[in-house]
C-alpha atoms as a PDB file:
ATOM      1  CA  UNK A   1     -16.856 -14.710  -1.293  1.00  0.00           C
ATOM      2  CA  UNK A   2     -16.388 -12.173   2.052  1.00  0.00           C
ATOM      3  CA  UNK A   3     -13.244 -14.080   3.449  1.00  0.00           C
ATOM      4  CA  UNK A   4     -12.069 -13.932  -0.519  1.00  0.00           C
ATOM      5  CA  UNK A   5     -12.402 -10.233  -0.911  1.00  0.00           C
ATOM      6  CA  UNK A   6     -10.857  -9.861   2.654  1.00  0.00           C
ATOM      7  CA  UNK A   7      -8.038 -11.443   2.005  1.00  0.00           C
ATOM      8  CA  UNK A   8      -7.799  -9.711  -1.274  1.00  0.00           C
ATOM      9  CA  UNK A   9      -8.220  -6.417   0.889  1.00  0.00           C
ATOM     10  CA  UNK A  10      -5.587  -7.245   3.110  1.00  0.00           C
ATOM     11  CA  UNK A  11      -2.840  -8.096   0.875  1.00  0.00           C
ATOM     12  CA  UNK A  12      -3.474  -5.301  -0.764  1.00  0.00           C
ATOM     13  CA  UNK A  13      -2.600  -3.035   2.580  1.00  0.00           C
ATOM     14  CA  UNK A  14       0.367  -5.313   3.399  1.00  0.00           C
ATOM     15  CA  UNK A  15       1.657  -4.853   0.166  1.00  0.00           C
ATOM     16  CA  UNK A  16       1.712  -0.805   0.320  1.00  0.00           C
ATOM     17  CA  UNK A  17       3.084  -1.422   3.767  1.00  0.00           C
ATOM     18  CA  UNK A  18       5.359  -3.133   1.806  1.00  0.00           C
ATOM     19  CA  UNK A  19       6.310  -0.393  -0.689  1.00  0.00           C
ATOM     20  CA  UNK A  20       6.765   2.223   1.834  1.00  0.00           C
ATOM     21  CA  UNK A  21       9.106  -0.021   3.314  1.00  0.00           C
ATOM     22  CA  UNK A  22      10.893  -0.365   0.031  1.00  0.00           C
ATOM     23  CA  UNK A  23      11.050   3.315  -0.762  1.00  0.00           C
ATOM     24  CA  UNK A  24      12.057   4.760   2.504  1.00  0.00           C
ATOM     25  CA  UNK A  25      15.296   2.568   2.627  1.00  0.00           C
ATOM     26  CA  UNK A  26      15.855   3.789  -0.990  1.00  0.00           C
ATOM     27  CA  UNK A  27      15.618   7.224  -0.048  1.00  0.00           C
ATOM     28  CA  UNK A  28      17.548   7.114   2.994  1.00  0.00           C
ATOM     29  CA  UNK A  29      20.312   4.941   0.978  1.00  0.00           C
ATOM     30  CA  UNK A  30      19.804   7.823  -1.778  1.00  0.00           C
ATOM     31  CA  UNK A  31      20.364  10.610   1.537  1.00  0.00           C
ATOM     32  CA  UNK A  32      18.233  13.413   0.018  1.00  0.00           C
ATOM     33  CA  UNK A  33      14.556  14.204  -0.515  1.00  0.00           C
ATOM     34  CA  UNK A  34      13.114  11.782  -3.205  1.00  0.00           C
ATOM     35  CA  UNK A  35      10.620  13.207  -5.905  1.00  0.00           C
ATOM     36  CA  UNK A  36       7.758  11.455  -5.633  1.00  0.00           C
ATOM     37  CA  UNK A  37       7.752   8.360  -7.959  1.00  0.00           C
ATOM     38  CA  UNK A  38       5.786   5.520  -8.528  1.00  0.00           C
ATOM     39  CA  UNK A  39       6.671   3.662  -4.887  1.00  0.00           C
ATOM     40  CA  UNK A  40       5.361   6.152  -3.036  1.00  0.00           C
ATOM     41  CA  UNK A  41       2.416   6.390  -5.038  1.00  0.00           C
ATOM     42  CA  UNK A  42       1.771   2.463  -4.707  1.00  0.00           C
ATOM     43  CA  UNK A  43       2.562   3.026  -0.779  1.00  0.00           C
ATOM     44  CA  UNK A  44      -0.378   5.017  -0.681  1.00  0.00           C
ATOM     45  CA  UNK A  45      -3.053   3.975  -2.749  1.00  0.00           C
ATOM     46  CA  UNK A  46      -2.386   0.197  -2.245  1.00  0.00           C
ATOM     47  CA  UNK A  47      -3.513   0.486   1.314  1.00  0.00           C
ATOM     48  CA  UNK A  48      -6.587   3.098   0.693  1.00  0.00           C
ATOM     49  CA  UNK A  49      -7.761   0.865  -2.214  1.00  0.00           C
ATOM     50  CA  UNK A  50      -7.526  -2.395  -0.065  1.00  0.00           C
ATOM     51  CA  UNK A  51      -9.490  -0.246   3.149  1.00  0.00           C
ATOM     52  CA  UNK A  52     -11.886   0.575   0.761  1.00  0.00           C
ATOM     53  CA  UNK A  53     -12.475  -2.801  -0.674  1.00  0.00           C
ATOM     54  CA  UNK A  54     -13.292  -4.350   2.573  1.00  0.00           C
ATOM     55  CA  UNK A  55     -15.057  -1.283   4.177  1.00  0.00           C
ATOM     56  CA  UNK A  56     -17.713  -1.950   0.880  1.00  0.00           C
ATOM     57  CA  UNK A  57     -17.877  -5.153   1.759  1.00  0.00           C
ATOM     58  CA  UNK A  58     -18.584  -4.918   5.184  1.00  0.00           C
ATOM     59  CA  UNK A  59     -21.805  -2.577   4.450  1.00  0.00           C
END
């Protein structure tokens, strides 16, 4: 169940690596200061939630 939720955990921070990935090459295509919006949201709880997950699990 531990390699499960780690592997859960860390697709969770590769995908809101992901994300910011995503949304900084649409802002810089966009070439102005984007509101924030529902990428850069995911770009930083994605990674949080997934640290969190396996931090829990590790205690």
């Amino acid at each position: 169940m531990s390699a499960l939720v780690t592997f859960i955990g860390c697709g969770l921070v590769l995908f809101g690596f992901a994300a910011e990935k995503f949304a900084e090459h649409r802002w810089l295509a966009a070439s102005r200061p984007a509101p924030l919006d529902a990428l850069a949201i995911l770009a930083l709880t994605l990674p949080a939630f997934g640290l969190m997950l396996m931090a829990t699990l590790a205690t």
